[in-house]
N, C-alpha and C. Protein backbone atom coordinates (compact mmCIF):
# COMPACT_ATOMS: atom_id res chain seq x y z
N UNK A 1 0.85 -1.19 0.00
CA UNK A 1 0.00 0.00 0.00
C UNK A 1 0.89 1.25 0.00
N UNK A 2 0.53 2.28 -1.24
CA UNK A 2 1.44 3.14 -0.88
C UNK A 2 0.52 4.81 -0.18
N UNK A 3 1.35 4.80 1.07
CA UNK A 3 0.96 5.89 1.75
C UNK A 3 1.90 7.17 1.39
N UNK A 4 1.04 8.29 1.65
CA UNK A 4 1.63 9.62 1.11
C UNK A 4 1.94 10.71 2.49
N UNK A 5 2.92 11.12 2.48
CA UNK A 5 3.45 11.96 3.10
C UNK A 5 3.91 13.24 2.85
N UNK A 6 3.23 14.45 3.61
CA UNK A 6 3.86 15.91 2.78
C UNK A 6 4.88 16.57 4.02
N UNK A 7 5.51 17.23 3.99
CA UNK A 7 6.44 18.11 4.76
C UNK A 7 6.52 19.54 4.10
N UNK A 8 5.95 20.31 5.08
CA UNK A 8 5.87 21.56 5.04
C UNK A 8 6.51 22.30 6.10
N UNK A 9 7.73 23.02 5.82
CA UNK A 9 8.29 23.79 6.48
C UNK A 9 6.94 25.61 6.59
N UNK A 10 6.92 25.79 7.95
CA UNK A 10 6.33 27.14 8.38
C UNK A 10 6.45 28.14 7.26
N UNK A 11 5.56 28.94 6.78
CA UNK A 11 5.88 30.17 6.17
C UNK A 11 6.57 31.21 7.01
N UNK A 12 6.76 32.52 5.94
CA UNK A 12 7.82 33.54 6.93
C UNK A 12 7.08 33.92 7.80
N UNK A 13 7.71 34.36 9.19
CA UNK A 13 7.61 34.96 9.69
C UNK A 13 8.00 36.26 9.99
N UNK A 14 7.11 36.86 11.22
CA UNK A 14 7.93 38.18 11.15
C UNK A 14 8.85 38.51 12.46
N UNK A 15 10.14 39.36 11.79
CA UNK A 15 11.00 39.47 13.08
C UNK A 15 10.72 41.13 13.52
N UNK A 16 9.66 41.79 13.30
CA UNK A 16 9.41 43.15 13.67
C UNK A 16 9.84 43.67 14.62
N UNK A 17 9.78 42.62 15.86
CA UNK A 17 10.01 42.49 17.46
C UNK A 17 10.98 41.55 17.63
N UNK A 18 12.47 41.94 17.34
CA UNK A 18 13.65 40.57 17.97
C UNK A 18 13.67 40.05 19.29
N UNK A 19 12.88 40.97 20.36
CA UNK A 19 12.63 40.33 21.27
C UNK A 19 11.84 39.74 21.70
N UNK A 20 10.88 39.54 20.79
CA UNK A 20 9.71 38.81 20.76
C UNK A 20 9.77 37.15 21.16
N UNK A 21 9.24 36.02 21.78
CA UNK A 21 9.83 35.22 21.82
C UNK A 21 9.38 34.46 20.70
N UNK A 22 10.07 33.24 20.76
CA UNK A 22 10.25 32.78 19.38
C UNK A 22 9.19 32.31 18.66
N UNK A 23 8.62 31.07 19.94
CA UNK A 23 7.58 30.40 19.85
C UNK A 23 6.28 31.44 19.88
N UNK A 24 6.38 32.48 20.13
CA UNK A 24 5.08 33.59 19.58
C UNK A 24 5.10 33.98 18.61
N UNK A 25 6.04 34.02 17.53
CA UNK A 25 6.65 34.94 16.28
C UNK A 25 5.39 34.47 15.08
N UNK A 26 4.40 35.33 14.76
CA UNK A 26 3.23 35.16 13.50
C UNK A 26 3.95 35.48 12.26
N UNK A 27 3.39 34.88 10.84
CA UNK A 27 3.37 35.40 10.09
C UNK A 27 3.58 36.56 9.44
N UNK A 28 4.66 37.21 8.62
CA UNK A 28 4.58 38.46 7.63
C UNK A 28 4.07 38.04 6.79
N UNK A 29 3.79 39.57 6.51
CA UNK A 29 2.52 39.33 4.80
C UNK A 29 3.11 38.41 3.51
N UNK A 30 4.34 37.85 3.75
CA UNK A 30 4.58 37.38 2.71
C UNK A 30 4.62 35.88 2.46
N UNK A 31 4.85 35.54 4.18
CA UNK A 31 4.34 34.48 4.85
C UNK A 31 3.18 34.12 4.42
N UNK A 32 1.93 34.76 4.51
CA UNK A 32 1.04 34.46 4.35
C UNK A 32 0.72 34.69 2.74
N UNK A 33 0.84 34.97 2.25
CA UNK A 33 0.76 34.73 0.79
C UNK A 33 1.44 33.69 0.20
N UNK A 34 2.43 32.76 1.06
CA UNK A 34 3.38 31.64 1.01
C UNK A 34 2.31 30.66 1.08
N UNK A 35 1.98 30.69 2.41
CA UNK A 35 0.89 29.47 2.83
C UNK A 35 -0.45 29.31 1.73
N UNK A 36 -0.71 30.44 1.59
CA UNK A 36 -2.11 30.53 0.26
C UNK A 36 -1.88 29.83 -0.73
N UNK A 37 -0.62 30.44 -1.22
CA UNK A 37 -0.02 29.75 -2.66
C UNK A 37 0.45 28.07 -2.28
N UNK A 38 0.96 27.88 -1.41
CA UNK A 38 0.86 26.37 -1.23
C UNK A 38 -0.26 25.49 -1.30
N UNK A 39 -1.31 26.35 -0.22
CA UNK A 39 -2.72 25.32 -0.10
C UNK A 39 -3.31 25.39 -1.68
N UNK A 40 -3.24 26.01 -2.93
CA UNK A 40 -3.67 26.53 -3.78
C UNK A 40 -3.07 25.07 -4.58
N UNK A 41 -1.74 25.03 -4.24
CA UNK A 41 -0.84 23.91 -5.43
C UNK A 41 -1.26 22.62 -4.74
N UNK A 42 -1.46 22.45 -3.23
CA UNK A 42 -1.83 20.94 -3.19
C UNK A 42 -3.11 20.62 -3.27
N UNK A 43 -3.85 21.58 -3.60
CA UNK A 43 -5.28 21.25 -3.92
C UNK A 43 -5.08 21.00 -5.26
N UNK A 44 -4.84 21.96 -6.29
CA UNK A 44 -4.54 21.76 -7.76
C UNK A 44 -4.08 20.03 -8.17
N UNK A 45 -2.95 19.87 -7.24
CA UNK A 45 -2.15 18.50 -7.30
C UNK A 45 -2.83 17.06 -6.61
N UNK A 46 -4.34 17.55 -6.22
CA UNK A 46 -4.15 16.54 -5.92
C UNK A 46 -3.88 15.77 -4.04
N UNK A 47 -3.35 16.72 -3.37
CA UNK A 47 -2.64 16.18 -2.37
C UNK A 47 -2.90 16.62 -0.71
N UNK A 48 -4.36 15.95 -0.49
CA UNK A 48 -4.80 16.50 0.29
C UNK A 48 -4.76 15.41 1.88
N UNK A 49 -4.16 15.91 2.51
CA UNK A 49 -3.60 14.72 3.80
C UNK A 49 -5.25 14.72 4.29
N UNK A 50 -5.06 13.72 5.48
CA UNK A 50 -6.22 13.58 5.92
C UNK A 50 -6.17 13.88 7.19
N UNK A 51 -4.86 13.77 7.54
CA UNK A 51 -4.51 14.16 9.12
C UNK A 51 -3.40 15.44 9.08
N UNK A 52 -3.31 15.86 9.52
CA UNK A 52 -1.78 17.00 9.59
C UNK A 52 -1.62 17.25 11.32
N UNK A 53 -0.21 16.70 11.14
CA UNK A 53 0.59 17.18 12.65
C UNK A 53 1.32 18.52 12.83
N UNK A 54 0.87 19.10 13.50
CA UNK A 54 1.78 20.92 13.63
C UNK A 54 2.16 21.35 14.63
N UNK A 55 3.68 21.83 14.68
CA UNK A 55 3.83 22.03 15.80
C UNK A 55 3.16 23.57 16.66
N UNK A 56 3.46 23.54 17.67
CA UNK A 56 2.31 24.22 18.34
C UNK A 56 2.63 25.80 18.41
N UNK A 57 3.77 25.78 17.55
CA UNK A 57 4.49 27.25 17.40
C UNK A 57 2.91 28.57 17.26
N UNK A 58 3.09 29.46 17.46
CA UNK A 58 2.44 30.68 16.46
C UNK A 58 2.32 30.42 15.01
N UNK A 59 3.47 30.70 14.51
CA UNK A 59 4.17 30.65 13.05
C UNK A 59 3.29 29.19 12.14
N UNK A 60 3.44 28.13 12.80
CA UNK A 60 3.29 26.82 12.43
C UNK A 60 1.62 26.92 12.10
N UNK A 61 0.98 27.16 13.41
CA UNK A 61 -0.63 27.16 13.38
C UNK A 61 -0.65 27.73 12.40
N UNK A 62 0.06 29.48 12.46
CA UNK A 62 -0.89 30.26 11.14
C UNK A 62 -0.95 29.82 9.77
N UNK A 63 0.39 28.92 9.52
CA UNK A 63 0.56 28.65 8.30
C UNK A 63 -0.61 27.29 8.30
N UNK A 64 -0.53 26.77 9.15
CA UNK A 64 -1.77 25.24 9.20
C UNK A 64 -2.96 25.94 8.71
N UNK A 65 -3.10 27.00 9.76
CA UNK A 65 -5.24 27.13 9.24
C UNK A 65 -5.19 27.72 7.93
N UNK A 66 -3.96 28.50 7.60
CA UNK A 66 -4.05 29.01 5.75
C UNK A 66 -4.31 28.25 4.94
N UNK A 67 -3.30 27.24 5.38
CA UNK A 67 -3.57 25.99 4.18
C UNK A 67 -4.70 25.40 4.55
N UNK A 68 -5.42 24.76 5.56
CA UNK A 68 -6.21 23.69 5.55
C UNK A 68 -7.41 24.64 5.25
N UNK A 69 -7.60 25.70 5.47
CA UNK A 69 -9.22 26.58 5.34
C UNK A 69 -9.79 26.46 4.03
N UNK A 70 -8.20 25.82 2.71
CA UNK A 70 -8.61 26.13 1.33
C UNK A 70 -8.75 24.44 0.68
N UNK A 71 -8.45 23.48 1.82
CA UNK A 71 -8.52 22.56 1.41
C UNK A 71 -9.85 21.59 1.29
N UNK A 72 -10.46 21.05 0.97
CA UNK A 72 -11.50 20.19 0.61
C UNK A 72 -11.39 18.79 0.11
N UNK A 73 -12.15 17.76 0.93
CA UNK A 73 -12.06 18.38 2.56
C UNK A 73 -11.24 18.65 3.79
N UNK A 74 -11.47 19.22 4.18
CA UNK A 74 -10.49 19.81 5.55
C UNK A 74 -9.76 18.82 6.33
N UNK A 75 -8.83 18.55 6.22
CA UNK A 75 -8.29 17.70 6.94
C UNK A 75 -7.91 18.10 8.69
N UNK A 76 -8.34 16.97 9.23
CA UNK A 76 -7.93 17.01 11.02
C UNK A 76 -6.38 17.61 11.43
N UNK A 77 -6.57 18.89 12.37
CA UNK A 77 -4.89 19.28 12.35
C UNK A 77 -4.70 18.53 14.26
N UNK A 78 -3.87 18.01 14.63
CA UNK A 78 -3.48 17.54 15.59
C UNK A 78 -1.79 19.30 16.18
N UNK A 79 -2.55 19.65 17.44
CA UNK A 79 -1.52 20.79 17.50
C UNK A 79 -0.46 19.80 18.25
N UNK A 80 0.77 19.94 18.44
CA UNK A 80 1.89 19.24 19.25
C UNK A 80 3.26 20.19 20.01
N UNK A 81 3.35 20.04 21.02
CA UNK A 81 4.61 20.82 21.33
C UNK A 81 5.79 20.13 21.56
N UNK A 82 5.87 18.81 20.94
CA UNK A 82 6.94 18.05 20.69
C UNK A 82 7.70 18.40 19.25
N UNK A 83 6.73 18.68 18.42
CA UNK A 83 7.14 19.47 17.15
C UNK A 83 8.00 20.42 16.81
N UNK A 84 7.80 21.27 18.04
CA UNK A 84 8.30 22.97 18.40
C UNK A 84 9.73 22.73 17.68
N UNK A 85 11.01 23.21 17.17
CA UNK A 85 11.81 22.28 16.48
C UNK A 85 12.56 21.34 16.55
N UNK A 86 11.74 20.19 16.48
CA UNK A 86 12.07 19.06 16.85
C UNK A 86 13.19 18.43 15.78
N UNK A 87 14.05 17.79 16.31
CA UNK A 87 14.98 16.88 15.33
C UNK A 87 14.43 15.77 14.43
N UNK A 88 14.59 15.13 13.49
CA UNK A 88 14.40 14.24 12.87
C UNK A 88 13.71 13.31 12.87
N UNK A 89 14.60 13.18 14.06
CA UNK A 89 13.93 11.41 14.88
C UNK A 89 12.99 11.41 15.68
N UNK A 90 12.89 12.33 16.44
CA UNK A 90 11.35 12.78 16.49
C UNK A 90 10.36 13.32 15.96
N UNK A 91 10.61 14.17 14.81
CA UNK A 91 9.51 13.90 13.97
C UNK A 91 8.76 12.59 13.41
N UNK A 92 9.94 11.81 13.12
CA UNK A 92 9.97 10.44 12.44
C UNK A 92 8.68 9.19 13.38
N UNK A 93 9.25 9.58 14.88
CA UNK A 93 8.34 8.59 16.16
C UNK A 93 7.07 9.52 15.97
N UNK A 94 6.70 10.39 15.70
CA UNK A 94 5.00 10.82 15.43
C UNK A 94 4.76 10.56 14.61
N UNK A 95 4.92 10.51 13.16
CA UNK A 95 4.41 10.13 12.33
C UNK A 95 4.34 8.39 12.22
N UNK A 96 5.34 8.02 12.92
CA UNK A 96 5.56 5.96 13.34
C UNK A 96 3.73 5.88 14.01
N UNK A 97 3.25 7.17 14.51
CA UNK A 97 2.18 6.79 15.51
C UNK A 97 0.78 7.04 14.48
N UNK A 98 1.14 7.92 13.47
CA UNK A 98 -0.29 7.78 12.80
C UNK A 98 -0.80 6.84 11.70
N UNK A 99 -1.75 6.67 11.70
CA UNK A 99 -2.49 6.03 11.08
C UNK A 99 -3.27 6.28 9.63
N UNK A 100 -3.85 7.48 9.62
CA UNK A 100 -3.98 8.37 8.05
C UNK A 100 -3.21 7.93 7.10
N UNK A 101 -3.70 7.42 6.20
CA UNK A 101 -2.77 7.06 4.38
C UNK A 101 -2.37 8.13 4.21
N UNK A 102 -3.23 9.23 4.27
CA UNK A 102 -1.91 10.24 3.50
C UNK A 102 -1.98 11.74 4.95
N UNK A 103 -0.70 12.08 5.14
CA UNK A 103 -0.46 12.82 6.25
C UNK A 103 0.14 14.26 5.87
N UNK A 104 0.41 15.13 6.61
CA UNK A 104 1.47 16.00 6.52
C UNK A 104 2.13 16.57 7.64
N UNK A 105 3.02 17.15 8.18
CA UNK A 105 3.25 17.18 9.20
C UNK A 105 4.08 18.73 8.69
N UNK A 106 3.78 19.68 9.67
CA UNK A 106 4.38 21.29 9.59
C UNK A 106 5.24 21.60 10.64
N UNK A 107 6.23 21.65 10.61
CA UNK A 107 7.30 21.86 11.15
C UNK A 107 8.35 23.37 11.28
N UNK A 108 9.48 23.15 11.56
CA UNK A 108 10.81 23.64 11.97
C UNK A 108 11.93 23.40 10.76
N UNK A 109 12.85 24.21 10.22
CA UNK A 109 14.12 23.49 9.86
C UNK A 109 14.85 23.84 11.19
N UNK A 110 15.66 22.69 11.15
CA UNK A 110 16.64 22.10 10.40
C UNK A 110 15.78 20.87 10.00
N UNK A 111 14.75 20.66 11.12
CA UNK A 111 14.12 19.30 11.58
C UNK A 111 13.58 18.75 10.10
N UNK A 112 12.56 19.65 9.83
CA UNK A 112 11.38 19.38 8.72
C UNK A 112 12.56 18.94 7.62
N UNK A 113 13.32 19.81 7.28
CA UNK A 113 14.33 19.67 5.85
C UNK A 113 15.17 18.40 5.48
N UNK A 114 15.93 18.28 7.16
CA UNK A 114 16.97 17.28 6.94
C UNK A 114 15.88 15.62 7.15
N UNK A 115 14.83 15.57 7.76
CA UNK A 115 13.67 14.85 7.62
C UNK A 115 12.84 14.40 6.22
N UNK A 116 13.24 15.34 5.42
CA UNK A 116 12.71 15.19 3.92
C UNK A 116 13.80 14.40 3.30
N UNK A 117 15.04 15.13 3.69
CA UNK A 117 15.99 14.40 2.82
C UNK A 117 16.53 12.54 3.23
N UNK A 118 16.38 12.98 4.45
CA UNK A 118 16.75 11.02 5.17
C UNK A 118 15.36 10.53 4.43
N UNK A 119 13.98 10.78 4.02
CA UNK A 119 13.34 9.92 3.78
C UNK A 119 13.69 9.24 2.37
N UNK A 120 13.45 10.70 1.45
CA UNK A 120 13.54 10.44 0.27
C UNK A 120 14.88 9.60 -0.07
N UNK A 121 14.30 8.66 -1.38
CA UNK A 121 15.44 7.38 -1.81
C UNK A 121 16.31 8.87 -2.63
N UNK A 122 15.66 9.33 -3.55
CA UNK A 122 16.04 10.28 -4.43
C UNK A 122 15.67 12.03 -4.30
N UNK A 123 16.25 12.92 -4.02
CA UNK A 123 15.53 14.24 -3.90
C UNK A 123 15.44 14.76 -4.78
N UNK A 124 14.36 16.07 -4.92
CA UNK A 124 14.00 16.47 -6.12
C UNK A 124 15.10 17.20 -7.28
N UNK A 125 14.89 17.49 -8.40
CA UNK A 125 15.65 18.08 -9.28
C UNK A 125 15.31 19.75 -9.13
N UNK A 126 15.67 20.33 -7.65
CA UNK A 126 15.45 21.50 -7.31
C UNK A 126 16.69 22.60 -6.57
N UNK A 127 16.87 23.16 -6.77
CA UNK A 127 18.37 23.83 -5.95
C UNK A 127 17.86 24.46 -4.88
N UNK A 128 16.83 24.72 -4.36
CA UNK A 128 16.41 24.85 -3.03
C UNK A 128 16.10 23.21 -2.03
N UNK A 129 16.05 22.12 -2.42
CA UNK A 129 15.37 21.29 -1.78
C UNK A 129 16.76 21.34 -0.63
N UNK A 130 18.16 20.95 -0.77
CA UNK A 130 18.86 21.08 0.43
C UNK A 130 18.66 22.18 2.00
N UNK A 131 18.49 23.62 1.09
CA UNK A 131 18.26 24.12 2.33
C UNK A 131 17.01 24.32 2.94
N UNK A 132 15.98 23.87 1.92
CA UNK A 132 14.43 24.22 2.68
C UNK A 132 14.06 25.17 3.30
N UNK A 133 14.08 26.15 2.26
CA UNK A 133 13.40 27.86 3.19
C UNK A 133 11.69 27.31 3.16
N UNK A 134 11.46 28.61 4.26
CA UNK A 134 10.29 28.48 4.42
C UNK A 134 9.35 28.40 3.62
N UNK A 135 8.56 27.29 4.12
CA UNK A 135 7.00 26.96 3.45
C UNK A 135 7.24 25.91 1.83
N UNK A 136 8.68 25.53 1.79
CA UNK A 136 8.95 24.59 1.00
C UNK A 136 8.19 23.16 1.44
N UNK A 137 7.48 22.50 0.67
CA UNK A 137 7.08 21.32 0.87
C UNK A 137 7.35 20.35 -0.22
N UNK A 138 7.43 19.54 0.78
CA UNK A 138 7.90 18.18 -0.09
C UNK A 138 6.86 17.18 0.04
N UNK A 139 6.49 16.46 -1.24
CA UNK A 139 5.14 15.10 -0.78
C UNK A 139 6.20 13.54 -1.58
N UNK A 140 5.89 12.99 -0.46
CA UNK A 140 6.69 12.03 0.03
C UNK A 140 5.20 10.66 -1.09
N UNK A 141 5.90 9.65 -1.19
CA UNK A 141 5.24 8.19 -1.45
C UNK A 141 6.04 7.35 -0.73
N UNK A 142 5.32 6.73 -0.41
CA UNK A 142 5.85 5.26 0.76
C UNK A 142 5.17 4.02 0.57
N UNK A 143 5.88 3.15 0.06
CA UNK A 143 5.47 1.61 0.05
C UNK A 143 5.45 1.23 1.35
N UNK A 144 4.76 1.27 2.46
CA UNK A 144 4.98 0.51 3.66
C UNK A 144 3.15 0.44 3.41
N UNK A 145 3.34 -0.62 4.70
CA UNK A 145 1.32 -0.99 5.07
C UNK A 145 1.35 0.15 6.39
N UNK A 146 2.13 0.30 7.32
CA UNK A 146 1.44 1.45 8.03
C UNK A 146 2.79 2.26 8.36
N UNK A 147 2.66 3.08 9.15
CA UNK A 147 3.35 4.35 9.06
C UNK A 147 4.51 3.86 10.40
N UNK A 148 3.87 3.14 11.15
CA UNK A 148 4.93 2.48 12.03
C UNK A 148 6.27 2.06 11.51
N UNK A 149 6.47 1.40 9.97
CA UNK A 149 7.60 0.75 9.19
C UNK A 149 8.73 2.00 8.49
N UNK A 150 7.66 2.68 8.61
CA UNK A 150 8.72 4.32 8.00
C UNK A 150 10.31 4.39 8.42
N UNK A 151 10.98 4.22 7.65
CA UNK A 151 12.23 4.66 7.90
C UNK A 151 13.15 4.94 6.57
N UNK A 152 14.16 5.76 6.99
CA UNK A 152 15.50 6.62 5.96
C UNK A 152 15.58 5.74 4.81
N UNK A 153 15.29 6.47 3.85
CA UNK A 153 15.46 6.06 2.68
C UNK A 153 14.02 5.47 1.99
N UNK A 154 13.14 5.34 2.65
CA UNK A 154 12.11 4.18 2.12
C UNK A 154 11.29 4.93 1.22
N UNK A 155 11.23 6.10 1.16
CA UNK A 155 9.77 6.77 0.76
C UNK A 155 10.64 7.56 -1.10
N UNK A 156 9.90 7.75 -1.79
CA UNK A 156 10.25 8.66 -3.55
C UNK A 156 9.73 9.84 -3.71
N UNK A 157 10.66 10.64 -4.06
CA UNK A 157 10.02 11.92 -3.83
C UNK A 157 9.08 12.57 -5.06
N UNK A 158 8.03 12.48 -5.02
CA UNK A 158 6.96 12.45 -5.45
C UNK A 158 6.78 14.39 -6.17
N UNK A 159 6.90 15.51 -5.24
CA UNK A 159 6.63 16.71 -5.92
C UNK A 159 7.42 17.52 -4.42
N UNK A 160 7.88 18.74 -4.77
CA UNK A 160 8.93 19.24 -4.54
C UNK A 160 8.62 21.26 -4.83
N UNK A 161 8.50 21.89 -3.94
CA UNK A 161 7.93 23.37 -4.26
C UNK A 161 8.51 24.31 -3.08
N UNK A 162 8.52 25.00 -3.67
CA UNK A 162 8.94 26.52 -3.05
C UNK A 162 7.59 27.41 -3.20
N UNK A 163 7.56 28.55 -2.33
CA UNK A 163 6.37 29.88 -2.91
C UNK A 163 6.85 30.53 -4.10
N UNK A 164 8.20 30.31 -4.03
CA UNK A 164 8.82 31.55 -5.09
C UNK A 164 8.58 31.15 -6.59
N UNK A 165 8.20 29.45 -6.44
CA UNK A 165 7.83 28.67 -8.00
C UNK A 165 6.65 29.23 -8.10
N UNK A 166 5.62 29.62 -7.04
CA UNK A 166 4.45 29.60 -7.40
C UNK A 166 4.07 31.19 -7.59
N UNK A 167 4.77 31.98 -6.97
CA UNK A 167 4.75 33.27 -6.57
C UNK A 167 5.10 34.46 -7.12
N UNK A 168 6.62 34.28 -7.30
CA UNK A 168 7.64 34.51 -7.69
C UNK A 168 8.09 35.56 -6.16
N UNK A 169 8.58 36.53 -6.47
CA UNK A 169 8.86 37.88 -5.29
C UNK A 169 7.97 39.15 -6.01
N UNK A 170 8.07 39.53 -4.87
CA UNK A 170 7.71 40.62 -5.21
C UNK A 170 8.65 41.89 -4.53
N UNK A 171 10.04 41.90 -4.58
CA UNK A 171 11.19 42.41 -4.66
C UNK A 171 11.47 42.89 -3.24
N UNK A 172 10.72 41.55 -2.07
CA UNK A 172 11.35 41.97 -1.23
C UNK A 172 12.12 40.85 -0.49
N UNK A 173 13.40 40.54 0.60
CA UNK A 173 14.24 39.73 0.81
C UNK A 173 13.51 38.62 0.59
N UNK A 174 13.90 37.65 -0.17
CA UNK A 174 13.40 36.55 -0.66
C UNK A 174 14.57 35.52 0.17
N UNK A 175 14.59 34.31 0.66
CA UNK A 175 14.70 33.11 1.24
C UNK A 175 15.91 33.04 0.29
């Protein structure tokens, strides 16, 4: 059975307030025109999870309800503060725990990025996929029967995006 997996790194945020703390830090407007244009391409594509794990950041939620508000149907968001930026291998033991054929899980880099790349056998033909700026997502395929068997290397990387493919800039610091 092949199950589907997306990874979505957070859209931008804003640093208006450096002292702001981290885990409070929302969305800039460009952020949010990130998240739009994403929920826009995995609806277009096709690629609608049924469950999504997010971590419990500010940043993370806002980018979750952008995307899922445009999706149909709406998929269940599970909030988590194990997520907050979590390493690899713990991303890896939450998703071991769900059950949903097709998932996504919104994250942190380094976590979310270097997590895309241990899965995938092959990564995309993209010159952003190494560093994974924000709101880059990756949708994963996996031959396993449940999500418990998931491990490095097993899954093909299926589709591969930036905002800036979908977007372009609009001439201000771009990722």
């Amino acid at each position: 059975m092949t199950k589907r997996l997306i990874l979505i790194r957070h859209a931008k945020s804003s640093w208006n307030d450096p002292s702001e703390d981290d885990h409070a830090r929302v969305l800039n407007k460009r952020g949010r025109a990130s998240a739009i244009a994403i929920s826009d391409w995995l609806a277009a594509k096709g690629y609608i999870p049924g469950h999504v794990l997010c971590s419990d950041a500010a940043r993370t939620q806002e980018t979750a309800a952008l995307i899922l508000d445009r999706l149909s149907p709406k998929p269940e968001l599970h909030l988590s503060g194990m997520l907050y930026h979590a390493a690899p291998g713990t991303l890896l033991e939450m998703i071991q725990r769900e059950t949903a054929d097709h998932l996504a899980l919104i994250g942190h880099n380094p976590g979310i990025g270097l997590l895309a790349k241990g899965l995938a056998q092959d990564g995309p033909d993209h010159h952003r996929f190494n560093d994974y700026p924000t709101c880059a997502t990756t949708v994963l395929e996996c031959d396993i029967g449940t999500w418990a068997e998931l491990d490095a290397g097993m899954c093909s990387c299926r589709d591969f995006v930036v905002p800036r493919d979908l977007i372009g800039t609009t001439g201000q610091d771009i990722d």
